[in-house]
C-alpha atoms as a PDB file:
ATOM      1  CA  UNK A   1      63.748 -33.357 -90.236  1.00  0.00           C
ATOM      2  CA  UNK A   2      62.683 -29.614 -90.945  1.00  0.00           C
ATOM      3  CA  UNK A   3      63.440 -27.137 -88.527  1.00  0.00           C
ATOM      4  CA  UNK A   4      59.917 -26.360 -87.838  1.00  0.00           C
ATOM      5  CA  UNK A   5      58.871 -29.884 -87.015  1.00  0.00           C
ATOM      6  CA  UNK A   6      62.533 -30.410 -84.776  1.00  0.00           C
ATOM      7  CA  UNK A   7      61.232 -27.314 -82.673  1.00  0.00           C
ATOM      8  CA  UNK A   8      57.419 -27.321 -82.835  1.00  0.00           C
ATOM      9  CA  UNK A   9      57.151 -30.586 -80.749  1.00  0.00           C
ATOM     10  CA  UNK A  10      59.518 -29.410 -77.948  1.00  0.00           C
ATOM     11  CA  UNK A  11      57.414 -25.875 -77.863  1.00  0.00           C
ATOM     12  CA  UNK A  12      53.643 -27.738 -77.556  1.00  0.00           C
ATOM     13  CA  UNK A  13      55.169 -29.812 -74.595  1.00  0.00           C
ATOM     14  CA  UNK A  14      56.436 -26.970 -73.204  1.00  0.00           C
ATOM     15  CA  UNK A  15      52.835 -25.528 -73.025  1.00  0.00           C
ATOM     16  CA  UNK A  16      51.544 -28.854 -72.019  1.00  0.00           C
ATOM     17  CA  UNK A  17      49.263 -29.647 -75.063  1.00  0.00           C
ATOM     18  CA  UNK A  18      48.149 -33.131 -75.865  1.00  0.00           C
ATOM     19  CA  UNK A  19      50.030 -34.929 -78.676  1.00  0.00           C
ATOM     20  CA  UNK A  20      46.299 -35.720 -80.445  1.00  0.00           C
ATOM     21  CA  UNK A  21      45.273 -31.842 -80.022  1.00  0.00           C
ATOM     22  CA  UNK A  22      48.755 -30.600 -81.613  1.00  0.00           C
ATOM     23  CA  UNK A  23      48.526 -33.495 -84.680  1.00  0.00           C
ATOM     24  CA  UNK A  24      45.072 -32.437 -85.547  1.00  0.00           C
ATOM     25  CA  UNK A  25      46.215 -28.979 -85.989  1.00  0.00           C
ATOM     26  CA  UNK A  26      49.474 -29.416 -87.517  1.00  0.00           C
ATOM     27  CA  UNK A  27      47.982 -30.181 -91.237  1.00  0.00           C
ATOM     28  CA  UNK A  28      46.865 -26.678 -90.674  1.00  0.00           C
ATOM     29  CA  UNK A  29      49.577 -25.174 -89.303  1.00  0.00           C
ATOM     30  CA  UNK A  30      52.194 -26.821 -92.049  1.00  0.00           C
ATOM     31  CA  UNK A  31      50.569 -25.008 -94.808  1.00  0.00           C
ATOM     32  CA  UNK A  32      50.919 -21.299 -92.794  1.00  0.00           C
ATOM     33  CA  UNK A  33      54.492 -22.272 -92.127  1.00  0.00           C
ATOM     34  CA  UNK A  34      57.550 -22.593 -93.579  1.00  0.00           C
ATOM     35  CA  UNK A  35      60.235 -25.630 -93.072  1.00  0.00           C
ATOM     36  CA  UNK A  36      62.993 -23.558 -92.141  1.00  0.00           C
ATOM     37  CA  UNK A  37      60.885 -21.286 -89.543  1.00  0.00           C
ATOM     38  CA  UNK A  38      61.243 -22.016 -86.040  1.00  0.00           C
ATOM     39  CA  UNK A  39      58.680 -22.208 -83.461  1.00  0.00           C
ATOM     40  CA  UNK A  40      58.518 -19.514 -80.586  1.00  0.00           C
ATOM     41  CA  UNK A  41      55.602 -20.762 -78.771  1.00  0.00           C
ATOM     42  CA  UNK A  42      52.608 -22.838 -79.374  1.00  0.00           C
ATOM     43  CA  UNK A  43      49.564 -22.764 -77.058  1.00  0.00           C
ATOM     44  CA  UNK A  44      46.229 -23.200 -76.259  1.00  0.00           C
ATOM     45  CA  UNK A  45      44.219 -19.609 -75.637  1.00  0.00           C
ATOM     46  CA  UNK A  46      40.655 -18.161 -75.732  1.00  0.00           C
ATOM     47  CA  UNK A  47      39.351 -14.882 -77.230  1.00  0.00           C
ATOM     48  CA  UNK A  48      37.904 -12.554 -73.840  1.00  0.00           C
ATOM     49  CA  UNK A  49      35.089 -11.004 -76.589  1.00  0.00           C
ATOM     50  CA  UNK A  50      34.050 -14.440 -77.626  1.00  0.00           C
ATOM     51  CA  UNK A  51      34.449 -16.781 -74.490  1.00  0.00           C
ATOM     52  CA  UNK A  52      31.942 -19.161 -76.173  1.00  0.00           C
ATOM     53  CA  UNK A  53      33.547 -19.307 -79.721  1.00  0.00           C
ATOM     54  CA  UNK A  54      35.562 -22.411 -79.360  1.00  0.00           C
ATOM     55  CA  UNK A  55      38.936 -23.164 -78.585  1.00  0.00           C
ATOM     56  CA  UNK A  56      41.705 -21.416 -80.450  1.00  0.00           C
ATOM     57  CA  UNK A  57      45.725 -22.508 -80.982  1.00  0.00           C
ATOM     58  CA  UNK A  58      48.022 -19.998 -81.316  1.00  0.00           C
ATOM     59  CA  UNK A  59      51.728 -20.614 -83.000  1.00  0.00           C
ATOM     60  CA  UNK A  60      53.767 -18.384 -83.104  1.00  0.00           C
ATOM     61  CA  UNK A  61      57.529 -18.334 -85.031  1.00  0.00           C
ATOM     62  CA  UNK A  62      60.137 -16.237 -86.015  1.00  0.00           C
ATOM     63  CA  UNK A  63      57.913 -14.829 -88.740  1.00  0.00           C
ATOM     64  CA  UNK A  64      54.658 -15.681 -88.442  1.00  0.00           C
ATOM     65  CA  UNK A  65      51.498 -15.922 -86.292  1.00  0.00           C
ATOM     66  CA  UNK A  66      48.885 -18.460 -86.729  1.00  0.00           C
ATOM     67  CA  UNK A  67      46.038 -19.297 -85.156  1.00  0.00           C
ATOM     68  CA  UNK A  68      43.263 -22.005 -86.088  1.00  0.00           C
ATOM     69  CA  UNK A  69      39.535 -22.018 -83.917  1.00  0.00           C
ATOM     70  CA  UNK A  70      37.950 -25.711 -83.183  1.00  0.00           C
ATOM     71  CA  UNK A  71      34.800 -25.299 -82.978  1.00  0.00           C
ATOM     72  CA  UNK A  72      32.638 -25.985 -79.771  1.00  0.00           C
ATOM     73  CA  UNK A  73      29.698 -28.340 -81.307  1.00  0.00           C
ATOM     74  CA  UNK A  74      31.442 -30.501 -83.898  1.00  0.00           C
ATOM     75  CA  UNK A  75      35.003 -29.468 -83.409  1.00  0.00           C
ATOM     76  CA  UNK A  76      35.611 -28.778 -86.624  1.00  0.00           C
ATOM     77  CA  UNK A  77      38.842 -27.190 -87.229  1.00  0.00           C
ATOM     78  CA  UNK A  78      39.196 -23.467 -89.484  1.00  0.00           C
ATOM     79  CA  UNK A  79      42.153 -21.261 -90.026  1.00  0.00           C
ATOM     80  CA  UNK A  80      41.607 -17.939 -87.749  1.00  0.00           C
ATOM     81  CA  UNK A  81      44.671 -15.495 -88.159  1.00  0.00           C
ATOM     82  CA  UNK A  82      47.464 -16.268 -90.532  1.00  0.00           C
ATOM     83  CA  UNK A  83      50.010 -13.210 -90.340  1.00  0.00           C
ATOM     84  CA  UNK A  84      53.673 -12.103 -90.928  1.00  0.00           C
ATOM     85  CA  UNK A  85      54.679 -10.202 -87.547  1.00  0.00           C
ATOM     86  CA  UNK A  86      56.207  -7.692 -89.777  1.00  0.00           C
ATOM     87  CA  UNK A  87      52.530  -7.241 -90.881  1.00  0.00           C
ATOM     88  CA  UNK A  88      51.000  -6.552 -87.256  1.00  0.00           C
ATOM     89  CA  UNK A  89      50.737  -3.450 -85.921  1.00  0.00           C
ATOM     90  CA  UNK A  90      50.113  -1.930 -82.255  1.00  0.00           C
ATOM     91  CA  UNK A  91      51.311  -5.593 -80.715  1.00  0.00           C
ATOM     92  CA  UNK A  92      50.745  -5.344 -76.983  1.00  0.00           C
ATOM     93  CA  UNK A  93      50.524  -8.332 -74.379  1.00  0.00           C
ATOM     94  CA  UNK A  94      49.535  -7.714 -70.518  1.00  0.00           C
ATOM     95  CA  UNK A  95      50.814 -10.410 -68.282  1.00  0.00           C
ATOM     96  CA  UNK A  96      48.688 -11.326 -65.003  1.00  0.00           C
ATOM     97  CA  UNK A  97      50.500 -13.965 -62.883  1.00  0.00           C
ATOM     98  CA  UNK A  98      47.936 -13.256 -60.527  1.00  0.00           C
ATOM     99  CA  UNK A  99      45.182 -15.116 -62.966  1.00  0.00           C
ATOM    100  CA  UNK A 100      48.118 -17.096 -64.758  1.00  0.00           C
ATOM    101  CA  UNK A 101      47.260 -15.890 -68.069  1.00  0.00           C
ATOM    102  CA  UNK A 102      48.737 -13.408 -70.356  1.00  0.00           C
ATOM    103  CA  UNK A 103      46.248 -11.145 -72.967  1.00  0.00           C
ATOM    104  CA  UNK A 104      47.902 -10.676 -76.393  1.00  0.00           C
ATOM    105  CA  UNK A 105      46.520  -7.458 -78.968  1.00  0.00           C
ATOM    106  CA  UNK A 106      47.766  -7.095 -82.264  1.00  0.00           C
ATOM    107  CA  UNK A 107      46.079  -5.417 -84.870  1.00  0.00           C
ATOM    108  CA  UNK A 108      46.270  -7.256 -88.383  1.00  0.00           C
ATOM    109  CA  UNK A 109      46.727  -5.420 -91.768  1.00  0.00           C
ATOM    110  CA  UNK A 110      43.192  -5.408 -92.650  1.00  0.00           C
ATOM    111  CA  UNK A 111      42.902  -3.140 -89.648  1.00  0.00           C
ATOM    112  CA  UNK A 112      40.811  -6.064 -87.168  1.00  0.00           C
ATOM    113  CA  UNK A 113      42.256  -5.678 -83.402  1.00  0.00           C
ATOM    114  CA  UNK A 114      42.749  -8.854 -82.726  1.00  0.00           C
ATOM    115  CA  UNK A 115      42.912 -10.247 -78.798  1.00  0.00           C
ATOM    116  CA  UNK A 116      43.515 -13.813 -77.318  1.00  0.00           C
ATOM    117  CA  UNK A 117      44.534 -14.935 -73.625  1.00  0.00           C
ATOM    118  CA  UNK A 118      46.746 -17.151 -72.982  1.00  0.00           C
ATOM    119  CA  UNK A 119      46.263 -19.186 -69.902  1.00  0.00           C
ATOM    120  CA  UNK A 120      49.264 -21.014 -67.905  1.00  0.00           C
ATOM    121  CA  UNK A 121      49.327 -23.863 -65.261  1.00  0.00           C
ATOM    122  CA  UNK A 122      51.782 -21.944 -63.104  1.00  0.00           C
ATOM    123  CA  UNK A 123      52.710 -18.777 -61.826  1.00  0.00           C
ATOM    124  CA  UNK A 124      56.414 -18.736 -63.336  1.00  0.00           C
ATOM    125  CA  UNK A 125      54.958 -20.017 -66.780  1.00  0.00           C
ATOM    126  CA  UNK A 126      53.514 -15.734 -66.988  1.00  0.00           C
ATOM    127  CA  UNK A 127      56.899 -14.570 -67.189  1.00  0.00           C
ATOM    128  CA  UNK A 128      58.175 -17.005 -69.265  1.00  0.00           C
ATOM    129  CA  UNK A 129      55.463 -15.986 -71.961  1.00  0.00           C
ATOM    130  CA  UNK A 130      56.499 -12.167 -71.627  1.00  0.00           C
ATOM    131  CA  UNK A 131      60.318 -13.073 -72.596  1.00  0.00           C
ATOM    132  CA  UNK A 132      59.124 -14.786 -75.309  1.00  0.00           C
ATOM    133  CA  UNK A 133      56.970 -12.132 -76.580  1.00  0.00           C
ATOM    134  CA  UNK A 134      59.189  -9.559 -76.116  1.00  0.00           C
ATOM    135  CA  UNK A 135      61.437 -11.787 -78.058  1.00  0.00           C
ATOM    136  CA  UNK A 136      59.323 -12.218 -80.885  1.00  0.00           C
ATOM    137  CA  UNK A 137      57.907  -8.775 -80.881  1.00  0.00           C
ATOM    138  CA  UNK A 138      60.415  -6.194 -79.585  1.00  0.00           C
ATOM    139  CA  UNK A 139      63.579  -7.110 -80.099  1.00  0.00           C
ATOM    140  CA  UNK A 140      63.450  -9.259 -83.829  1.00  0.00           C
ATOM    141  CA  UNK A 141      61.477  -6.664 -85.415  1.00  0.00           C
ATOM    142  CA  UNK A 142      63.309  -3.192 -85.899  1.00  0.00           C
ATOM    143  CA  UNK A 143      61.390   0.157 -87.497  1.00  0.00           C
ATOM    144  CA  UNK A 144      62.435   0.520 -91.303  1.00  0.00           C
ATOM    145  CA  UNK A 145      64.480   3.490 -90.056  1.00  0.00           C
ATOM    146  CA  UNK A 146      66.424   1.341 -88.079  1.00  0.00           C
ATOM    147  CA  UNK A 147      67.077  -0.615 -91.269  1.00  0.00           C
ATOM    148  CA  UNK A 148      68.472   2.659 -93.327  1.00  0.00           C
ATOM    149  CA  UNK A 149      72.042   2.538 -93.338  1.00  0.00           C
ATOM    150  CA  UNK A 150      72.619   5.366 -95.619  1.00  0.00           C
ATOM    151  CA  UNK A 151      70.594   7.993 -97.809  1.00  0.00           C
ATOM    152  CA  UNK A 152      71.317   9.650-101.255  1.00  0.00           C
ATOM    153  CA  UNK A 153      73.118  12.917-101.191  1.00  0.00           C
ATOM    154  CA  UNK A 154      73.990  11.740 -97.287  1.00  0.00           C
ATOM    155  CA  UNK A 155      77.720  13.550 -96.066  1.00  0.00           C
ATOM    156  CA  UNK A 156      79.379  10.768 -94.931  1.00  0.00           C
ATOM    157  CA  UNK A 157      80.991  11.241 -91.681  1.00  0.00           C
ATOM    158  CA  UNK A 158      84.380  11.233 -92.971  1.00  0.00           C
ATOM    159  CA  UNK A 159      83.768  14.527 -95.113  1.00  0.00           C
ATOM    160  CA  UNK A 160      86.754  16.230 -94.960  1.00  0.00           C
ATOM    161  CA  UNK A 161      88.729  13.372 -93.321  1.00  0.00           C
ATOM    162  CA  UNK A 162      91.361  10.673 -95.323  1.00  0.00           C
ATOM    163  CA  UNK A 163      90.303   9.353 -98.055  1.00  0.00           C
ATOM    164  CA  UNK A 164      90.342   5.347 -97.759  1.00  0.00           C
ATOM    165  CA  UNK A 165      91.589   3.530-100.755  1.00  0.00           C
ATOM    166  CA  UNK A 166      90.643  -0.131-101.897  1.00  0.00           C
ATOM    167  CA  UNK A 167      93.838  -2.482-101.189  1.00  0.00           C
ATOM    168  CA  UNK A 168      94.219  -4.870-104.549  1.00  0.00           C
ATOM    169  CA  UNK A 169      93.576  -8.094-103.452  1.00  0.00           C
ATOM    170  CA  UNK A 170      96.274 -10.626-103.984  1.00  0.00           C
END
């Protein structure tokens, strides 16, 4: 077993989905994703400009973010969002344990501001979304001048210093 299908299961029951609701999506979701990515979070949510669009499911992994709409009249089922997070910019997420839901932004690359709320069936469930966002989305993902370890024509900090010779290996 693939470690996307050992931790997508766990993740829907987490959220409380139905087993039929997360196998009619999972065709879907299987061609987004790859075997060796592991699932963050899966769960149902709602677009606030669109209340009457449908029902959406949002997964989210290591790498990417997917989301597919059922539709309201013949639940048919359509791929909304399918994103690296490396690709999304301005990512927020509001949580509101008050109305058990958290709202998550994030505009795509093709410059659409996405939005979708999460709802939860407790309290407690709130904060457990905004460690796993902040997970996903703050502390994974690092600026590319985080990533620079060194520049051409860059002093090294030694300048001046010893000089450090390779030891032959034996």
């Amino acid at each position: 077993m693939d470690v996307f299908s050992r931790t997508f299961l766990p993740a829907a029951a987490e959220t409380g989905l139905a087993v039929q609701t997360v196998s009619r999506h999972m065709p879907i979701f299987r061609q987004c994703v790859g075997s060796g990515d592991a699932t963050i979070l899966v769960a149902r949510c709602g677009r606030p400009d669109r209340p009457v669009a449908g029902e959406y499911l949002l997964l989210l992994t290591h790498r990417r973010l997917v989301v597919t709409q059922q539709t309201r009249v013949l639940h048919r089922l359509r791929l909304h969002l399918n994103t690296e997070l490396r690709e999304l910019s301005n990512v927020t997420w509001s949580p509101d344990p008050r109305a058990q839901s958290v709202e998550l932004a994030a505009t795509a690359i093709d410059g659409v501001r996405e939005r979708f709320v999460i709802h939860t069936q407790h309290p407690k469930q709130v904060w457990q979304l905004d460690t796993l966002l902040n997970h996903a989305f703050r502390t994974r993902l690092r600026t590319p001048k985080e990533r620079v370890v060194a520049t051409i024509g860059e002093v090294p900090a030694t300048a001046g210093g010893p000089t450090l010779r390779p030891v032959p290996a034996r």
